[in-house]
N, C-alpha and C. Protein backbone atom coordinates (compact mmCIF):
# COMPACT_ATOMS: atom_id res chain seq x y z
N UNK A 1 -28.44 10.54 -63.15
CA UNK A 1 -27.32 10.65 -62.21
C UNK A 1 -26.23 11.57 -62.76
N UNK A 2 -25.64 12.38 -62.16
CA UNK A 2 -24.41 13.11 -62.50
C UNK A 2 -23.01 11.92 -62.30
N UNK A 3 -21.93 12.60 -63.13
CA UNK A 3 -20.87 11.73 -63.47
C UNK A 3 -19.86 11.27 -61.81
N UNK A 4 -20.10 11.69 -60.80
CA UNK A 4 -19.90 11.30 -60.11
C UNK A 4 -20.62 10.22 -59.02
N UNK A 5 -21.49 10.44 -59.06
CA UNK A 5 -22.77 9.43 -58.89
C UNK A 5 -22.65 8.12 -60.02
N UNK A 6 -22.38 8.64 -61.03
CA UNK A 6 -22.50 7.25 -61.96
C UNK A 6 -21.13 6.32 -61.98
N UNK A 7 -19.65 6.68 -60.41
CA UNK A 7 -18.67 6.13 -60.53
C UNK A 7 -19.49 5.00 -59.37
N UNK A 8 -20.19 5.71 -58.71
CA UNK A 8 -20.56 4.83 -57.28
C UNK A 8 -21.49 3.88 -57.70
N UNK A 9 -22.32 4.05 -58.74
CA UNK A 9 -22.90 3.17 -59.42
C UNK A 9 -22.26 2.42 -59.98
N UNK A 10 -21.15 2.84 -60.22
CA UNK A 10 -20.37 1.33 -61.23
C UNK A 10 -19.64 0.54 -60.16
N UNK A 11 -19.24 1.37 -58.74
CA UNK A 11 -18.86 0.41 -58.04
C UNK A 11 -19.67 -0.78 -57.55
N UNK A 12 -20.82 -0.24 -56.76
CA UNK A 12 -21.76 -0.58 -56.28
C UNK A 12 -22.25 -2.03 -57.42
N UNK A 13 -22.39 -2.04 -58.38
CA UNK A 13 -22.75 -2.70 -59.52
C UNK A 13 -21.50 -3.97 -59.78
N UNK A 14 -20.23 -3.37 -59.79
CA UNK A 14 -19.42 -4.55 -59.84
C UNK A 14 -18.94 -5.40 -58.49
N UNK A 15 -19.39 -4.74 -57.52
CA UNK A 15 -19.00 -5.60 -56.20
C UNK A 15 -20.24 -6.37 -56.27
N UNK A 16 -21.13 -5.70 -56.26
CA UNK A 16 -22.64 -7.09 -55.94
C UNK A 16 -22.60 -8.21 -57.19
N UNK A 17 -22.48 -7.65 -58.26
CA UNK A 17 -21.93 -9.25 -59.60
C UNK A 17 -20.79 -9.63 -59.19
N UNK A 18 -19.66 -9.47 -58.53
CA UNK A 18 -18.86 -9.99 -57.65
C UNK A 18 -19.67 -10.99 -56.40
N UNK A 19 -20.22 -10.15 -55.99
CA UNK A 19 -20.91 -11.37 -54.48
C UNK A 19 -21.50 -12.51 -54.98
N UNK A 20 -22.21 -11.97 -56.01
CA UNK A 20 -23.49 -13.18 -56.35
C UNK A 20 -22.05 -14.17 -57.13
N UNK A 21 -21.12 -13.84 -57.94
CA UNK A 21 -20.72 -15.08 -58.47
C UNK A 21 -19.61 -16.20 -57.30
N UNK A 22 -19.17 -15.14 -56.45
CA UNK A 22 -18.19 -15.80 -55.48
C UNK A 22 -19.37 -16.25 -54.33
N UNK A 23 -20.04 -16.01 -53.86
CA UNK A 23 -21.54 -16.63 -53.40
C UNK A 23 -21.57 -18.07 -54.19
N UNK A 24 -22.16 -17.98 -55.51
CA UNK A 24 -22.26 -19.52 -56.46
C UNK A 24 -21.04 -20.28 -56.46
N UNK A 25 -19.89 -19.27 -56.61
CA UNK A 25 -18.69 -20.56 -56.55
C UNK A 25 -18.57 -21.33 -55.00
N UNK A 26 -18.82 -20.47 -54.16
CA UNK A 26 -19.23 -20.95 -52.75
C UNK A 26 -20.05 -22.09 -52.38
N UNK A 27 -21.01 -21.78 -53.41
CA UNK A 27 -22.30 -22.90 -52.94
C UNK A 27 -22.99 -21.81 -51.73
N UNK A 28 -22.99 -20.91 -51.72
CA UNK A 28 -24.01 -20.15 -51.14
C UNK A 28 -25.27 -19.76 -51.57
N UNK A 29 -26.60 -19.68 -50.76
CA UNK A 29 -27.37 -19.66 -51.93
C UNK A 29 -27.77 -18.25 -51.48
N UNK A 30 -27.47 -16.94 -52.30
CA UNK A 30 -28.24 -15.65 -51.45
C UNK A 30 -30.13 -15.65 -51.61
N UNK A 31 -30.47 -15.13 -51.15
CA UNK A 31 -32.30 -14.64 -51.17
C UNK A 31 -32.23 -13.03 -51.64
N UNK A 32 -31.07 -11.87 -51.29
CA UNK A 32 -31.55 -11.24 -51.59
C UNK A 32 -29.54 -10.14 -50.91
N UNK A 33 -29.40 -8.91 -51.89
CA UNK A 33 -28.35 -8.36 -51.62
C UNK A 33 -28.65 -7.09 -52.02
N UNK A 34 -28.57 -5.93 -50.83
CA UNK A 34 -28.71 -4.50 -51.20
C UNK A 34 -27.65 -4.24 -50.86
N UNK A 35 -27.28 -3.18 -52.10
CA UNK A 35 -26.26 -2.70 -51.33
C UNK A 35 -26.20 -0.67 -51.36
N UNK A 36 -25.75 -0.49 -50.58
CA UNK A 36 -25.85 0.98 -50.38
C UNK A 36 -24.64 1.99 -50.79
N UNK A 37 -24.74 2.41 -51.11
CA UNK A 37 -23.29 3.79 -51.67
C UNK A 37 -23.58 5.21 -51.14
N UNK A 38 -22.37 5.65 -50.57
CA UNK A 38 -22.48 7.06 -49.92
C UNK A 38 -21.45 7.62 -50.27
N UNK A 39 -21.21 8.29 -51.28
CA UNK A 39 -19.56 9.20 -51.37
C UNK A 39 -19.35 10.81 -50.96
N UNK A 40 -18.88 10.61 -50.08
CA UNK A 40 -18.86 12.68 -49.45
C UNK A 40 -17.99 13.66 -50.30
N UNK A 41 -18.43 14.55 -51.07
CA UNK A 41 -17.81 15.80 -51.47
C UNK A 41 -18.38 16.89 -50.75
N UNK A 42 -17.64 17.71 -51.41
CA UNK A 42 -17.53 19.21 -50.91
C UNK A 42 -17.34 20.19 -52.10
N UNK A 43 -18.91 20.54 -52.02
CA UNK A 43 -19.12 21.53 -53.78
C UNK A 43 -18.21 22.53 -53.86
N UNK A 44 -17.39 22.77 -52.63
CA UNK A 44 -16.58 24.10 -52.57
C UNK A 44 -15.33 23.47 -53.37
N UNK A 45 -15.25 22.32 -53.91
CA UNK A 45 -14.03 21.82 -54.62
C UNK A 45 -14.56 21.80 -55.98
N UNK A 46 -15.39 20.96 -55.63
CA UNK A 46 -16.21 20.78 -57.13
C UNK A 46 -16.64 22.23 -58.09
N UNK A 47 -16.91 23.14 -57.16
CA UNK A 47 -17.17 24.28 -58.30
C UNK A 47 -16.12 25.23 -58.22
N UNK A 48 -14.95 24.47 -58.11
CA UNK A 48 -13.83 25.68 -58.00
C UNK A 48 -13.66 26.86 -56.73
N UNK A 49 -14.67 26.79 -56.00
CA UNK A 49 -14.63 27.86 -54.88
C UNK A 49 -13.50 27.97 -54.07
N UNK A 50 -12.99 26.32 -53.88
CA UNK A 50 -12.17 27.00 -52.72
C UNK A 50 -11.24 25.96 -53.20
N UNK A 51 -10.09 26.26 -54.09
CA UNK A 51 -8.97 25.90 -54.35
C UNK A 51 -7.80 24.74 -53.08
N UNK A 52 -8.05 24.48 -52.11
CA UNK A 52 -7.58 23.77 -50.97
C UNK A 52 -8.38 22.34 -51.13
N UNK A 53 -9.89 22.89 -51.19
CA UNK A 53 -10.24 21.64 -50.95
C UNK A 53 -10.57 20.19 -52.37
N UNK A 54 -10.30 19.29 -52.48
CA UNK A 54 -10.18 18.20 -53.28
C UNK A 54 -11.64 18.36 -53.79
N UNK A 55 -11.58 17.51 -55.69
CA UNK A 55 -12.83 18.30 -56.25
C UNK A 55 -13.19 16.33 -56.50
N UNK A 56 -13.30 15.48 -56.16
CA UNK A 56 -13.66 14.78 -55.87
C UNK A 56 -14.38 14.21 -54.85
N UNK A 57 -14.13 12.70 -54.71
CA UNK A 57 -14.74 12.27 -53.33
C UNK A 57 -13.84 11.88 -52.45
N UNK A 58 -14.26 12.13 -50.84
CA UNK A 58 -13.08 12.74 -49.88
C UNK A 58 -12.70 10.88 -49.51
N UNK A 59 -14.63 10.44 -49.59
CA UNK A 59 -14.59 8.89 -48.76
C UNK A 59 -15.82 8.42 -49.53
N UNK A 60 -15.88 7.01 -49.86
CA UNK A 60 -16.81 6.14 -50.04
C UNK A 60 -16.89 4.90 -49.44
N UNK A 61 -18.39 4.66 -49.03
CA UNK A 61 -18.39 3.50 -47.86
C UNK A 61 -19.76 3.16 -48.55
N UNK A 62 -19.09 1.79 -48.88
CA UNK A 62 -20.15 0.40 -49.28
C UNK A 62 -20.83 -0.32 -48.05
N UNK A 63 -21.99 -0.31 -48.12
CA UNK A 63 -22.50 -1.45 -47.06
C UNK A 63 -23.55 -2.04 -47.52
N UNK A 64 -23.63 -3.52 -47.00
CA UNK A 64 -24.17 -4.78 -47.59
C UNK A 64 -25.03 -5.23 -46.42
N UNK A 65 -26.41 -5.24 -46.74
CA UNK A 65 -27.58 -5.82 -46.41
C UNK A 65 -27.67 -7.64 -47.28
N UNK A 66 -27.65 -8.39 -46.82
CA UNK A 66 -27.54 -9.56 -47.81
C UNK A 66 -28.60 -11.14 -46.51
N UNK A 67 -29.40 -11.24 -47.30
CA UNK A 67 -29.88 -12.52 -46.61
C UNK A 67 -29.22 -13.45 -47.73
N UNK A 68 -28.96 -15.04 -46.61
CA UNK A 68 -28.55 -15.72 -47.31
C UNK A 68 -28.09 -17.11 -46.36
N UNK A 69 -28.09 -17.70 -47.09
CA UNK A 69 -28.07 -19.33 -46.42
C UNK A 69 -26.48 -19.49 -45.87
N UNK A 70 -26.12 -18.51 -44.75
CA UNK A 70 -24.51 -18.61 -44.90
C UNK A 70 -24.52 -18.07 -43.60
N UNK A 71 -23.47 -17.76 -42.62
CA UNK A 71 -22.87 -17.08 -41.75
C UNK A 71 -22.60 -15.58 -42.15
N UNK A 72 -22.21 -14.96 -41.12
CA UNK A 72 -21.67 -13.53 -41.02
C UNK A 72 -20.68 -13.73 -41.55
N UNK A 73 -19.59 -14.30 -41.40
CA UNK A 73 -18.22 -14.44 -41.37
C UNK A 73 -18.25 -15.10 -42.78
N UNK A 74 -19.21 -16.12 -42.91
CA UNK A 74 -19.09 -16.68 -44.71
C UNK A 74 -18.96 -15.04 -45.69
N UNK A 75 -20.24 -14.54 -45.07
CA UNK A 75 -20.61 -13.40 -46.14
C UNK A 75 -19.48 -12.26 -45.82
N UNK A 76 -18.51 -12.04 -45.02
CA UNK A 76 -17.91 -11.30 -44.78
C UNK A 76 -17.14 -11.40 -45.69
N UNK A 77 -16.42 -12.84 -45.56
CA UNK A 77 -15.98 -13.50 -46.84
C UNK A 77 -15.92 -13.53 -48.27
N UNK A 78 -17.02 -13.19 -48.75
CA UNK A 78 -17.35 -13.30 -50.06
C UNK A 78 -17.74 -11.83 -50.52
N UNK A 79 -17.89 -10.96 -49.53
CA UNK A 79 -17.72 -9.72 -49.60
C UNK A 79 -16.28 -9.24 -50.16
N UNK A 80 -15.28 -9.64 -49.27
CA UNK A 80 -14.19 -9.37 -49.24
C UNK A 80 -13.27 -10.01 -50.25
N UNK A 81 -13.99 -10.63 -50.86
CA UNK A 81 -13.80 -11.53 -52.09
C UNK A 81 -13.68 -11.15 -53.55
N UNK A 82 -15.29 -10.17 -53.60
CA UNK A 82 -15.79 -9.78 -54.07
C UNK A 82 -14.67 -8.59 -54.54
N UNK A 83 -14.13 -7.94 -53.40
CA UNK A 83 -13.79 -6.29 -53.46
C UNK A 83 -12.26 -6.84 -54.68
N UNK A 84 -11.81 -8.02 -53.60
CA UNK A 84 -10.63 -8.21 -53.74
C UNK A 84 -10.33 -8.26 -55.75
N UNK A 85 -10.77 -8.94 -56.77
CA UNK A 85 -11.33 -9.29 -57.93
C UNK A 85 -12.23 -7.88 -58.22
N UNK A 86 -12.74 -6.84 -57.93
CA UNK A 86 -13.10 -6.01 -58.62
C UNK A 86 -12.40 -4.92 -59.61
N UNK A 87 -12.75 -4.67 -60.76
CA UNK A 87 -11.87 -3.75 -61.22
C UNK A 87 -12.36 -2.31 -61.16
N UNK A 88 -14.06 -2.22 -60.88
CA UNK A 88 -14.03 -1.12 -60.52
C UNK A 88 -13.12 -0.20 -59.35
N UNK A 89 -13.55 -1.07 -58.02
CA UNK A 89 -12.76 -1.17 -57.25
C UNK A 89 -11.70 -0.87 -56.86
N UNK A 90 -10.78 -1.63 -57.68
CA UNK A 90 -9.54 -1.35 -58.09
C UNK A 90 -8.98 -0.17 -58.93
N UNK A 91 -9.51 0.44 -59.51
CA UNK A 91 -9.48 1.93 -60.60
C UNK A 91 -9.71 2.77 -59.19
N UNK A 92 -10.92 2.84 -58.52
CA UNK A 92 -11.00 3.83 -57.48
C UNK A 92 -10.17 4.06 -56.48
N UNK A 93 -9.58 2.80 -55.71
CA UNK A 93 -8.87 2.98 -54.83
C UNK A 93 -7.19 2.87 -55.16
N UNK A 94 -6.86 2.92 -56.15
CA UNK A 94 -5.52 2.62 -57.02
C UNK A 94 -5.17 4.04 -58.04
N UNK A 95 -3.87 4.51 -57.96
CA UNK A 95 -3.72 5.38 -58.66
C UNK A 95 -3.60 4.76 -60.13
N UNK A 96 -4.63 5.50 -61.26
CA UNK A 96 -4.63 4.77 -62.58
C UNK A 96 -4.17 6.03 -63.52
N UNK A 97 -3.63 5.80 -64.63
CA UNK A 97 -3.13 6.35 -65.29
C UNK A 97 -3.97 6.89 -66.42
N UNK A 98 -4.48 7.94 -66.54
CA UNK A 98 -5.31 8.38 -67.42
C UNK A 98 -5.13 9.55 -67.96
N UNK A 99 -4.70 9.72 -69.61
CA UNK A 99 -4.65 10.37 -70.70
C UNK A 99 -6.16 10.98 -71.22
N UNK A 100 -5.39 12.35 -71.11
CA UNK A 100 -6.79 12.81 -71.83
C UNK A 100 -5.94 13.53 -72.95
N UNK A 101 -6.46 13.96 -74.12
CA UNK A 101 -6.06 14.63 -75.34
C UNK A 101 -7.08 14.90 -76.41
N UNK A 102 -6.59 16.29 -76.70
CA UNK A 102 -7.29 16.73 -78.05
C UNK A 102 -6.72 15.93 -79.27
N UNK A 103 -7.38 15.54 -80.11
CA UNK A 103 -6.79 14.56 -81.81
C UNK A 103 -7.36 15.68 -82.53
């Protein structure tokens, strides 16, 4: 995976160990949770081409396939649970403060 791919992986990764444990504190029992990651860039940022446009990702959208002994609205729940307690999550959608430097 390239280093942008491997942020969506870490999201993707800490929201679903998020579901499954707020799921157990629930007393939910899941069978099974995919979840999907899509983040849109535009290489014209990424390789410097076109100075306007942002060299990141513009949008990322999580979606959850999940069987499980629960309601829509339970799992909506514990989804939203999930996000809420993530720190990946939270780094992505939160301005974080990050130092870079030569030593």
């Amino acid at each position: 995976p390239t280093p942008p791919e491997i942020v969506l992986i870490g999201l993707a990764g800490c929201l679903t160990a998020g579901v499954a444990s707020v799921a157990q504190n629930r007393g939910i029992q899941l069978h099974s949770v995919r979840a999907t990651v899509v983040g849109s860039t535009d290489l014209a940022g990424i390789l410097g081409i076109d100075p306007d446009v942002r060299n990141g990702y513009s949008s990322i959208r999580v979606s959850y396939q999940i069987d499980a002994d629960a309601s829509r609205e339970e799992l909506q729940a514990v989804v939203a649970q999930s996000q809420k307690r993530s720190a990946v999550f939270d780094i992505v959608t939160n301005p974080t403060t990050v130092v870079v430097e030569v030593v």
